[in-house]
PDB file of N, CA and C in Angstrom:
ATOM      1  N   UNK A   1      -5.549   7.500  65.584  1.00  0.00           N
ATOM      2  CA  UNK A   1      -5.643   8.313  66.765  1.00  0.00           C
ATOM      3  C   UNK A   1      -6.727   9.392  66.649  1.00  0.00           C
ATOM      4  N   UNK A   2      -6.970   9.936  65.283  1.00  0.00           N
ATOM      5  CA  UNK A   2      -8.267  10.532  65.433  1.00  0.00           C
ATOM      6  C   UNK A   2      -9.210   9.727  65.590  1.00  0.00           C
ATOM      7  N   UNK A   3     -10.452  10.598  65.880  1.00  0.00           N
ATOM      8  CA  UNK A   3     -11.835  10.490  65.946  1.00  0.00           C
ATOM      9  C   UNK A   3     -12.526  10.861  65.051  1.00  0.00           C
ATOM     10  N   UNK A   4     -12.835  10.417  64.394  1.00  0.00           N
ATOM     11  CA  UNK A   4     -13.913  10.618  63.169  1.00  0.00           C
ATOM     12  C   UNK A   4     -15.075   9.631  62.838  1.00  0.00           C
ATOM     13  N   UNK A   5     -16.125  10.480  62.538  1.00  0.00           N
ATOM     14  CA  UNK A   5     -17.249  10.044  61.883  1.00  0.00           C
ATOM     15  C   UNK A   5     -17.617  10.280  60.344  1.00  0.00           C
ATOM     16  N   UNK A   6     -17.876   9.260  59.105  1.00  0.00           N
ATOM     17  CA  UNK A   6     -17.835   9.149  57.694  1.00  0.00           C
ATOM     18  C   UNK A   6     -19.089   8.805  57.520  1.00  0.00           C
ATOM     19  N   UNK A   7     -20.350   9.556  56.879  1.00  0.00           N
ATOM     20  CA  UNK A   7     -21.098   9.223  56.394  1.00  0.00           C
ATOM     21  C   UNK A   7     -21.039   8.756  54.682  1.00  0.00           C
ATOM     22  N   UNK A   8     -20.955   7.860  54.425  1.00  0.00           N
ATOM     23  CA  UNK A   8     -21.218   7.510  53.139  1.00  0.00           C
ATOM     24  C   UNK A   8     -22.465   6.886  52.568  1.00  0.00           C
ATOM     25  N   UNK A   9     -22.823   7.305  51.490  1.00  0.00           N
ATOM     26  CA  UNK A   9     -23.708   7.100  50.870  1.00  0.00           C
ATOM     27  C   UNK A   9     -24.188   5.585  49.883  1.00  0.00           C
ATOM     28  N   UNK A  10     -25.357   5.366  50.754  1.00  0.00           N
ATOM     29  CA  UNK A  10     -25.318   3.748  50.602  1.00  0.00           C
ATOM     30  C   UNK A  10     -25.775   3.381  48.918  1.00  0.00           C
ATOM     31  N   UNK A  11     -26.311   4.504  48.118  1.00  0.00           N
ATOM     32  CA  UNK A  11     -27.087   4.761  46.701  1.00  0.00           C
ATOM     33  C   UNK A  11     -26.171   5.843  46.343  1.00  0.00           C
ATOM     34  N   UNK A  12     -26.736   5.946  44.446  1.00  0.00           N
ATOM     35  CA  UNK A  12     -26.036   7.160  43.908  1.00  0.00           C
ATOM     36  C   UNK A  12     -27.848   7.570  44.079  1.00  0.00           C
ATOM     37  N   UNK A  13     -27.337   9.404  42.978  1.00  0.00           N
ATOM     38  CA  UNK A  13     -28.299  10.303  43.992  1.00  0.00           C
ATOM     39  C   UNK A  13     -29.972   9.218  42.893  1.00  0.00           C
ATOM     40  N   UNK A  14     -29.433   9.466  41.887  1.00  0.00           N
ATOM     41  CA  UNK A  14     -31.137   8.517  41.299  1.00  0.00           C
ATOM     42  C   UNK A  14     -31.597   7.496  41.687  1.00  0.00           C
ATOM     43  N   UNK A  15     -30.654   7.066  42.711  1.00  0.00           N
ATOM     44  CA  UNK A  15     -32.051   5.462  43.452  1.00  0.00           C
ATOM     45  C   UNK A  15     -33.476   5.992  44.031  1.00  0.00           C
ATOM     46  N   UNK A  16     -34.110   5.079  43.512  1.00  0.00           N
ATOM     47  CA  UNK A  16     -35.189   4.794  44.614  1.00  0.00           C
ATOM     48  C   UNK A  16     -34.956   3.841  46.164  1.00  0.00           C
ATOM     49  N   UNK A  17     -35.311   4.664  46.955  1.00  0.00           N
ATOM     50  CA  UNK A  17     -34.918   3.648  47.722  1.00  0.00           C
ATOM     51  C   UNK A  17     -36.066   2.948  48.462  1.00  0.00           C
ATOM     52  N   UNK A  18     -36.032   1.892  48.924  1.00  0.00           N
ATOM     53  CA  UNK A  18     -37.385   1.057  49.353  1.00  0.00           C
ATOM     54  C   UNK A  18     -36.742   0.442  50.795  1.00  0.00           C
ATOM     55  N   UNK A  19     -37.380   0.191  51.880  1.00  0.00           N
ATOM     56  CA  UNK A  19     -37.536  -0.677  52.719  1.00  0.00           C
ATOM     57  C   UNK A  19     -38.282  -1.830  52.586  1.00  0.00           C
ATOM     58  N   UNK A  20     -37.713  -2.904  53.280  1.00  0.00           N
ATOM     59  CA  UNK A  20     -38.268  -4.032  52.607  1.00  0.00           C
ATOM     60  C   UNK A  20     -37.877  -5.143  54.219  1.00  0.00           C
ATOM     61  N   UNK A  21     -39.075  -5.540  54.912  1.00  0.00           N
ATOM     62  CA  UNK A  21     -39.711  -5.413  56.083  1.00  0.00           C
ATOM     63  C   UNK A  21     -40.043  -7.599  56.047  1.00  0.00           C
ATOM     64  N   UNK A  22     -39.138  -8.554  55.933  1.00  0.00           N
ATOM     65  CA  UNK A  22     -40.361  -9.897  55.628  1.00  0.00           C
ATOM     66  C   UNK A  22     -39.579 -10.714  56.922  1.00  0.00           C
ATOM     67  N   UNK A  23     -40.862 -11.241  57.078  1.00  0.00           N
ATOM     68  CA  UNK A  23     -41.144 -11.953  58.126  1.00  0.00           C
ATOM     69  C   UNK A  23     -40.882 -13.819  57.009  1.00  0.00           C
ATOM     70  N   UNK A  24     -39.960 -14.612  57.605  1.00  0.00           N
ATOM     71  CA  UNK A  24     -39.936 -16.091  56.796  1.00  0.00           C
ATOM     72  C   UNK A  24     -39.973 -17.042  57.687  1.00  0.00           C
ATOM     73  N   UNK A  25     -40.160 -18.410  57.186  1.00  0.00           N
ATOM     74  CA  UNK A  25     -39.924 -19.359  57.568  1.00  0.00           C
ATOM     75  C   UNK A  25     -38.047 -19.364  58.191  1.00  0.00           C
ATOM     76  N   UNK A  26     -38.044 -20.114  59.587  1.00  0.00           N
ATOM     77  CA  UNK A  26     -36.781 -20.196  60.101  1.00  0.00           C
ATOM     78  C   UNK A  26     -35.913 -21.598  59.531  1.00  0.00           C
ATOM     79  N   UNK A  27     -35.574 -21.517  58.293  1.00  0.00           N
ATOM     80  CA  UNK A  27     -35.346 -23.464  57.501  1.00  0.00           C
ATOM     81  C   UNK A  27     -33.912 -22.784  56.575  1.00  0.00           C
ATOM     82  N   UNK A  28     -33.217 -23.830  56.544  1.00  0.00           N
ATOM     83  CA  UNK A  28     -32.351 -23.281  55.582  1.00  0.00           C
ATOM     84  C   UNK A  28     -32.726 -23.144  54.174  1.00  0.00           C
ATOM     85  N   UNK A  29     -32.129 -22.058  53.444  1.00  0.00           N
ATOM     86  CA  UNK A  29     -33.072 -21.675  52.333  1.00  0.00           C
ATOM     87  C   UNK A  29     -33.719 -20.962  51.904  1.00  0.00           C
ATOM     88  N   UNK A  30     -34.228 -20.271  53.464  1.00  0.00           N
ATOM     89  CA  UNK A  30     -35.721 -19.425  53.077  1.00  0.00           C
ATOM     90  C   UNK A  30     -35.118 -18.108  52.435  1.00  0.00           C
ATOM     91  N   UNK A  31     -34.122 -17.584  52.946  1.00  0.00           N
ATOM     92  CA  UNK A  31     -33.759 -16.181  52.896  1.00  0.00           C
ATOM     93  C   UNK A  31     -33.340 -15.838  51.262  1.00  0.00           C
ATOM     94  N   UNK A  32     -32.685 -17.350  50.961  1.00  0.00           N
ATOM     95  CA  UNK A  32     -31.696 -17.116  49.322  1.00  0.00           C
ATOM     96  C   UNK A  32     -33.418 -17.458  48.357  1.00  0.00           C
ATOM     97  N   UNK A  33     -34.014 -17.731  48.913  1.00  0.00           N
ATOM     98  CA  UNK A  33     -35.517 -18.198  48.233  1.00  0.00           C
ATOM     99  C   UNK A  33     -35.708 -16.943  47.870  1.00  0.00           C
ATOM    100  N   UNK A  34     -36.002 -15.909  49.206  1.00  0.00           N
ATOM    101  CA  UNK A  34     -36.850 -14.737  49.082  1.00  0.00           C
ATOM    102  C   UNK A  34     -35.724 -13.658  48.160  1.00  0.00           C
ATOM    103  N   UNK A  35     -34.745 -13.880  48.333  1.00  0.00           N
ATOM    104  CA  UNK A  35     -33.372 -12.950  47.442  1.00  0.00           C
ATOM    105  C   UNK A  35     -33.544 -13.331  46.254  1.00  0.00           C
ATOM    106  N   UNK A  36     -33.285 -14.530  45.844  1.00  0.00           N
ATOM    107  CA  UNK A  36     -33.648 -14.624  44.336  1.00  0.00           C
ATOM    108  C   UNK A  36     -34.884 -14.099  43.545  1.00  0.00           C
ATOM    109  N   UNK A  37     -35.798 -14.236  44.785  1.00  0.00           N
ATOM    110  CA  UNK A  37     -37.274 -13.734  43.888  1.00  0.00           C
ATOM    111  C   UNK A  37     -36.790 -12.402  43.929  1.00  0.00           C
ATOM    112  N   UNK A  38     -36.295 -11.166  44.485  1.00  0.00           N
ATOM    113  CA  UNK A  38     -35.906 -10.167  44.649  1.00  0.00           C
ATOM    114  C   UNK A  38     -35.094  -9.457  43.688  1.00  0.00           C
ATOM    115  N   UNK A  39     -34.498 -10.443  43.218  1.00  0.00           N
ATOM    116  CA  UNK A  39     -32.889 -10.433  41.983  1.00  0.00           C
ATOM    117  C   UNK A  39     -34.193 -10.530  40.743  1.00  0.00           C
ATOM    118  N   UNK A  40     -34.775 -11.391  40.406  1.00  0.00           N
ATOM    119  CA  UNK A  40     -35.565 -11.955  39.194  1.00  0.00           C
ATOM    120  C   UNK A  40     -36.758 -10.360  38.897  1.00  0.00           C
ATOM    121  N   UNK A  41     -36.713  -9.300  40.042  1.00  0.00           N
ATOM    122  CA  UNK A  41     -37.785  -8.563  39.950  1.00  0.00           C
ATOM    123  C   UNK A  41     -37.108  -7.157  39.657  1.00  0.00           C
ATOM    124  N   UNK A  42     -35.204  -7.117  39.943  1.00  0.00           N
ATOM    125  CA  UNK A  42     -35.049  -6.256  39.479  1.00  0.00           C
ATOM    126  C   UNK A  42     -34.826  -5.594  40.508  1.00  0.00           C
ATOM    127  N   UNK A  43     -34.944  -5.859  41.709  1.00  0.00           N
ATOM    128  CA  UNK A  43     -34.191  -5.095  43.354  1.00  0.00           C
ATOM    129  C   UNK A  43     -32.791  -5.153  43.375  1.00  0.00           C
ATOM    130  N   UNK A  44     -32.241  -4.196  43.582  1.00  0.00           N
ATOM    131  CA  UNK A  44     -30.723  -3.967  44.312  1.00  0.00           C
ATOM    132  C   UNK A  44     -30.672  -3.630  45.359  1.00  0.00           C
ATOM    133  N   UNK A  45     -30.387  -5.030  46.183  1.00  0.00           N
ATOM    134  CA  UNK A  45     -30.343  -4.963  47.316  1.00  0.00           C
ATOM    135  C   UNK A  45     -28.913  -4.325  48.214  1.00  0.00           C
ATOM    136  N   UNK A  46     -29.294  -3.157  48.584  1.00  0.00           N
ATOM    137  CA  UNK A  46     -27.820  -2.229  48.824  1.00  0.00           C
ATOM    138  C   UNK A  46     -27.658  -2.633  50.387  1.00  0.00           C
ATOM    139  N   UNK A  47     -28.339  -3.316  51.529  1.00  0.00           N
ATOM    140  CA  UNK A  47     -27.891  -2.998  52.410  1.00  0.00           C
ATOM    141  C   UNK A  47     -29.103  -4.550  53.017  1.00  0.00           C
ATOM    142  N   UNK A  48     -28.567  -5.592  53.851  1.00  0.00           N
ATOM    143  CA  UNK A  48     -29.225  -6.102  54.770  1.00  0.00           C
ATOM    144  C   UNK A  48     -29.412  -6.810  55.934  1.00  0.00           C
ATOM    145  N   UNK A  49     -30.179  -7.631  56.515  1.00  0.00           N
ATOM    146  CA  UNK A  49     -29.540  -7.982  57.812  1.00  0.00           C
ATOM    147  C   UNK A  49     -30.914  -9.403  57.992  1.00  0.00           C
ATOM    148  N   UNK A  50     -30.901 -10.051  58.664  1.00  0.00           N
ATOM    149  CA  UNK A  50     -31.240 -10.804  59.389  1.00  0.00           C
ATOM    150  C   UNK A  50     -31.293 -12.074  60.303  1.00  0.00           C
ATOM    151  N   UNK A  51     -32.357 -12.045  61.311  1.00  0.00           N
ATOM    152  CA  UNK A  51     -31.956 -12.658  62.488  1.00  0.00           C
ATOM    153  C   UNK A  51     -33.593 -13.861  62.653  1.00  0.00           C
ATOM    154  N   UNK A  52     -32.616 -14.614  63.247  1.00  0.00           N
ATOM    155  CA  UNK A  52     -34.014 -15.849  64.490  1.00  0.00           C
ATOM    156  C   UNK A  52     -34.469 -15.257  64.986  1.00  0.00           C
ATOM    157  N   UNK A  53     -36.086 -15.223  64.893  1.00  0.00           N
ATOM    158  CA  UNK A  53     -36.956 -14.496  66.290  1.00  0.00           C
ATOM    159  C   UNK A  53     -37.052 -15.690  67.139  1.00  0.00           C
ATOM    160  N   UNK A  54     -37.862 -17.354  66.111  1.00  0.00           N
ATOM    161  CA  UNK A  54     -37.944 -18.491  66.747  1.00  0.00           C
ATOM    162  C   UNK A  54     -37.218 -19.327  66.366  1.00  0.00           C
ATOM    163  N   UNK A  55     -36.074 -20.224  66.782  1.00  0.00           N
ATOM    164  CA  UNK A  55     -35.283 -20.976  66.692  1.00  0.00           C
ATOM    165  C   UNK A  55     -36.184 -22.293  65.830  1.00  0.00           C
ATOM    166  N   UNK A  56     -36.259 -22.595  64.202  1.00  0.00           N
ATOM    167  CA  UNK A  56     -37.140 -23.572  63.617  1.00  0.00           C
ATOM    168  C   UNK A  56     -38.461 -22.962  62.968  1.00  0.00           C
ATOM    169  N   UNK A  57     -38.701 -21.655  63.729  1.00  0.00           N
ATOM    170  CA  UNK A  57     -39.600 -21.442  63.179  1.00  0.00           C
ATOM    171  C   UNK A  57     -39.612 -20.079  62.327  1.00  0.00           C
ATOM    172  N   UNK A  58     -39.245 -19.199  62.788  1.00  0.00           N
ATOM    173  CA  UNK A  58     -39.282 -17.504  62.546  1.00  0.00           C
ATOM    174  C   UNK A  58     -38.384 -16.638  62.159  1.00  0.00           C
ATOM    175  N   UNK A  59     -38.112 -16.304  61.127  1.00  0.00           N
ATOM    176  CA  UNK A  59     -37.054 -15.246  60.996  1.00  0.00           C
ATOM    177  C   UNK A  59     -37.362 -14.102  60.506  1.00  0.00           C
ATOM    178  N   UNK A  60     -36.564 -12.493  60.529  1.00  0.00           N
ATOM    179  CA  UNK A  60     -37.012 -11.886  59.772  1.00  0.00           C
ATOM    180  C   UNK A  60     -35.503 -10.923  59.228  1.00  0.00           C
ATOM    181  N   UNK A  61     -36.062 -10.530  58.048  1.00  0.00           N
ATOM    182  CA  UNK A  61     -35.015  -9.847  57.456  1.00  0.00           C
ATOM    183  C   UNK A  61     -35.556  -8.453  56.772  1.00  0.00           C
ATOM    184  N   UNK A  62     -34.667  -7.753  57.046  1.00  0.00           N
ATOM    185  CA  UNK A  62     -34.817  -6.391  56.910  1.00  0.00           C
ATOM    186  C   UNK A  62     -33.702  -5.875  55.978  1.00  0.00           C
ATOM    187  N   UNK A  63     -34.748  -5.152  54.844  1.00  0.00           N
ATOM    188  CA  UNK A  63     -33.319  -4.804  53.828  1.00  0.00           C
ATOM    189  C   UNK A  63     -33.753  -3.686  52.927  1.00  0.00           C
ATOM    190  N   UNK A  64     -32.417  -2.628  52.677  1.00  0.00           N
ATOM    191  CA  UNK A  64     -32.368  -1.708  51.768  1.00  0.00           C
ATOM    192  C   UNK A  64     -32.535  -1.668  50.567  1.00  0.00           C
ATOM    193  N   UNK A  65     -33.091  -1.359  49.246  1.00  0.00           N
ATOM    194  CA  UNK A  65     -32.780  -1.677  48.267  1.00  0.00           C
ATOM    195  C   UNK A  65     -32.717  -0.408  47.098  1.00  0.00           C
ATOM    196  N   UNK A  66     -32.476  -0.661  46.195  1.00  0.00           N
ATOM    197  CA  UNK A  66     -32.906   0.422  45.106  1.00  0.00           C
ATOM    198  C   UNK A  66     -34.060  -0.326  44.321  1.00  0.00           C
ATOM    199  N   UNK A  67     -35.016   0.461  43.432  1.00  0.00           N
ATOM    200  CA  UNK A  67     -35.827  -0.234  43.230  1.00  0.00           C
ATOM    201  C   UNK A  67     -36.093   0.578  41.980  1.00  0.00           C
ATOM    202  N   UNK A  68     -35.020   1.152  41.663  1.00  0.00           N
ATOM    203  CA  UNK A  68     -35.351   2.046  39.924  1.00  0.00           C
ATOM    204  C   UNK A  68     -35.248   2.065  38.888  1.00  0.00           C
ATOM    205  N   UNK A  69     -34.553  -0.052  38.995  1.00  0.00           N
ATOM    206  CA  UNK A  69     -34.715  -0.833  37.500  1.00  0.00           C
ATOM    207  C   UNK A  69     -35.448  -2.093  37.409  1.00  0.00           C
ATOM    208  N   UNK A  70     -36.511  -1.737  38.657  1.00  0.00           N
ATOM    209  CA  UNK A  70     -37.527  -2.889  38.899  1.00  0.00           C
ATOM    210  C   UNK A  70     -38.163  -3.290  37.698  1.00  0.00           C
ATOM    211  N   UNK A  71     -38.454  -4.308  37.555  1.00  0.00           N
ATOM    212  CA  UNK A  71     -39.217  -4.708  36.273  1.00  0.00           C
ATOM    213  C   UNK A  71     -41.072  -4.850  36.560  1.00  0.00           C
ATOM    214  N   UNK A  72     -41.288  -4.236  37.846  1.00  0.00           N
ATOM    215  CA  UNK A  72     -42.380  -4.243  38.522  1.00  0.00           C
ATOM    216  C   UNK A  72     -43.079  -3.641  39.589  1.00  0.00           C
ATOM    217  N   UNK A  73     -44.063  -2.844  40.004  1.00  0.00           N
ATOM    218  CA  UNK A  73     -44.046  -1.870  41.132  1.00  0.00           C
ATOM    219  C   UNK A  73     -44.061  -2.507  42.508  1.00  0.00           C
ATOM    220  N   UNK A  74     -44.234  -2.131  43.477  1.00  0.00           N
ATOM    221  CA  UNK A  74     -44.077  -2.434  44.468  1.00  0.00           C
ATOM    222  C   UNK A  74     -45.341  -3.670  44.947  1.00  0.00           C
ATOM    223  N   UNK A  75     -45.911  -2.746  44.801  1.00  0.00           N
ATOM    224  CA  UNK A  75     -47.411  -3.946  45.016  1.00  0.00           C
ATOM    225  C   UNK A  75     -47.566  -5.032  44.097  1.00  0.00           C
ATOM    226  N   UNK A  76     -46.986  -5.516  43.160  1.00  0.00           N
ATOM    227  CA  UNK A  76     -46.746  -6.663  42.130  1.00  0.00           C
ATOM    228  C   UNK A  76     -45.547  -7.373  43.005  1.00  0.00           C
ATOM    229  N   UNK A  77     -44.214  -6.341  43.674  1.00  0.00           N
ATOM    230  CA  UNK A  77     -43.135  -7.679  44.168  1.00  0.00           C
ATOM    231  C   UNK A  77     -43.949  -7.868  45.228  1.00  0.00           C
ATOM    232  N   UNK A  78     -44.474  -7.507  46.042  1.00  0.00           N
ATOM    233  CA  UNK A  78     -44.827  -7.932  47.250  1.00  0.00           C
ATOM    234  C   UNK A  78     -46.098  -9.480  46.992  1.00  0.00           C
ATOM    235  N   UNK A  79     -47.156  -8.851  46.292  1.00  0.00           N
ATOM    236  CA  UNK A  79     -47.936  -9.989  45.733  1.00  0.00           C
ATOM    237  C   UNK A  79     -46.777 -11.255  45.321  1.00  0.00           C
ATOM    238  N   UNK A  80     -45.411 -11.075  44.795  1.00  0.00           N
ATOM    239  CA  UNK A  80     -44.948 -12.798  44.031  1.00  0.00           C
ATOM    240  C   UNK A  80     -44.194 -12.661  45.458  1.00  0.00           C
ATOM    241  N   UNK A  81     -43.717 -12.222  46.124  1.00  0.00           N
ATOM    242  CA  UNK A  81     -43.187 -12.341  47.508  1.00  0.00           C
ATOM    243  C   UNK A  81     -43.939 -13.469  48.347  1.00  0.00           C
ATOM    244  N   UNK A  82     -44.747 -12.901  48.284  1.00  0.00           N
ATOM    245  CA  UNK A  82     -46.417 -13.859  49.933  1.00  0.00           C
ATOM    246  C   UNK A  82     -46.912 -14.508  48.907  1.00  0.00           C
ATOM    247  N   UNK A  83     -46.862 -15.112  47.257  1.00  0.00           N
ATOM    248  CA  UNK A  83     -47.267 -16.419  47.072  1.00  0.00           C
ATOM    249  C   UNK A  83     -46.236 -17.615  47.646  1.00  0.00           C
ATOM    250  N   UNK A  84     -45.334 -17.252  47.925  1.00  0.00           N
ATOM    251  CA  UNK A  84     -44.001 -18.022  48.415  1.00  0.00           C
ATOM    252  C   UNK A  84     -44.913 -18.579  50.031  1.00  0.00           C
ATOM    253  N   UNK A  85     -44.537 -20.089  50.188  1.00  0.00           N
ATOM    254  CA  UNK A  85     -45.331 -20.710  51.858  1.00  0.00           C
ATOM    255  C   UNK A  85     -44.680 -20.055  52.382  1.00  0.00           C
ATOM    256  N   UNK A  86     -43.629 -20.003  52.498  1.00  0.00           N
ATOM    257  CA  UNK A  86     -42.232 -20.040  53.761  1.00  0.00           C
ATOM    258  C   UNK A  86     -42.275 -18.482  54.346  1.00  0.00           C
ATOM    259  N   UNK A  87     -43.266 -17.656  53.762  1.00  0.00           N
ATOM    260  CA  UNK A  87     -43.395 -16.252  53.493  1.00  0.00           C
ATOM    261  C   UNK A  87     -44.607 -16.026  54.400  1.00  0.00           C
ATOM    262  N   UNK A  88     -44.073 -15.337  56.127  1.00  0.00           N
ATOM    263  CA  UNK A  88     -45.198 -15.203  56.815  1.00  0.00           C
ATOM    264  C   UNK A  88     -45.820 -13.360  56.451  1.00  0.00           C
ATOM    265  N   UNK A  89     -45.217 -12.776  56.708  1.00  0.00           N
ATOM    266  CA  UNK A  89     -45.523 -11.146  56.467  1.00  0.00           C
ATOM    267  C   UNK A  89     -44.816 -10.817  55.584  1.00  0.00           C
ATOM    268  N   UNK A  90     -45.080  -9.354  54.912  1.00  0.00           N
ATOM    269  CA  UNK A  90     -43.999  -8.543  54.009  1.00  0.00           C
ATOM    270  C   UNK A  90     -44.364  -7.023  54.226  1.00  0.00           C
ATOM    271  N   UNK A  91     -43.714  -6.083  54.646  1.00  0.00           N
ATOM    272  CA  UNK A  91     -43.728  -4.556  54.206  1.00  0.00           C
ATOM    273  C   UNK A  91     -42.775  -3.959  53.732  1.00  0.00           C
ATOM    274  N   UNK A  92     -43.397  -3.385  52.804  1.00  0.00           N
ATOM    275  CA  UNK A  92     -42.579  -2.469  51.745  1.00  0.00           C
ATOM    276  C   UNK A  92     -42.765  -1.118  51.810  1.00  0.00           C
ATOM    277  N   UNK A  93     -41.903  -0.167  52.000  1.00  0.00           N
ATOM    278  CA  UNK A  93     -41.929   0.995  52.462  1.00  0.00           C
ATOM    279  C   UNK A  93     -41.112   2.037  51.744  1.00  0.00           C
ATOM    280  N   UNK A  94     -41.728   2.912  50.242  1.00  0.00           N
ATOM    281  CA  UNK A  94     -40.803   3.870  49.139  1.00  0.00           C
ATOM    282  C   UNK A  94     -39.953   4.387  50.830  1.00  0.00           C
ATOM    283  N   UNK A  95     -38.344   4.779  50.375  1.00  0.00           N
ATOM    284  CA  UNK A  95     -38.081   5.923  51.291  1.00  0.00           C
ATOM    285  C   UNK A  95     -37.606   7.122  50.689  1.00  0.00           C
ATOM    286  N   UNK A  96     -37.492   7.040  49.375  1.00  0.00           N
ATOM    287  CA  UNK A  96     -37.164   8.251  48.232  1.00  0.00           C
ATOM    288  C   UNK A  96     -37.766   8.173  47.100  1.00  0.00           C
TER     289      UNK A  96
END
C-alpha cells in the first residue's frame, strides 16, 4: 500500500563502469557470440538489454558493465569486438 521509490546500486563503489553501445547481425547466436567475447576480455556485464531493429537482419544491444578486471583497455575490446562479421557498429563509452 505504500509508495515507494528504491534506488539501488547496480556496482560496488570501485567499478568502472562502461557503456557498451553494438549494433549485430539479427541470426541466432549473434548476441551469446558477442557475450562470450566480452566474458574472455574480462567485462562484467551488470546490466543489459536487447532488441530487432530489422527482423533477419539488425539488432542492437545495449549494456552496462564493469570493466576493472579487464584483461584489456577499451580500445583493444572494441578492436576483437568488430573483427567478429556479424558485428555491424560498436561504442564504448567510460561512465566512471
Amino acid at each position: 500500500d505504500q509508495r515507494q521509490v528504491r534506488l539501488i546500486p547496480i556496482a560496488d563503489p570501485e567499478a568502472k563502469l562502461a557503456e557498451f553501445q553494438i549494433e549485430i547481425s539479427d541470426a541466432p547466436g549473434s548476441l551469446a557470440k558477442i557475450a562470450s567475447i566480452l566474458a574472455e576480455c574480462g567485462v562484467d556485464l551488470l546490466s543489459s538489454e536487447s532488441r530487432t531493429l530489422r527482423r533477419g537482419e539488425l539488432a542492437e544491444w545495449h549494456a552496462i558493465a564493469d570493466i576493472s578486471k579487464c584483461k584489456m583497455n577499451i580500445k583493444k575490446i572494441k578492436e576483437r569486438i568488430i573483427k567478429e562479421k556479424i558485428v555491424k557498429n560498436v561504442k564504448i563509452q567510460k561512465l566512471s
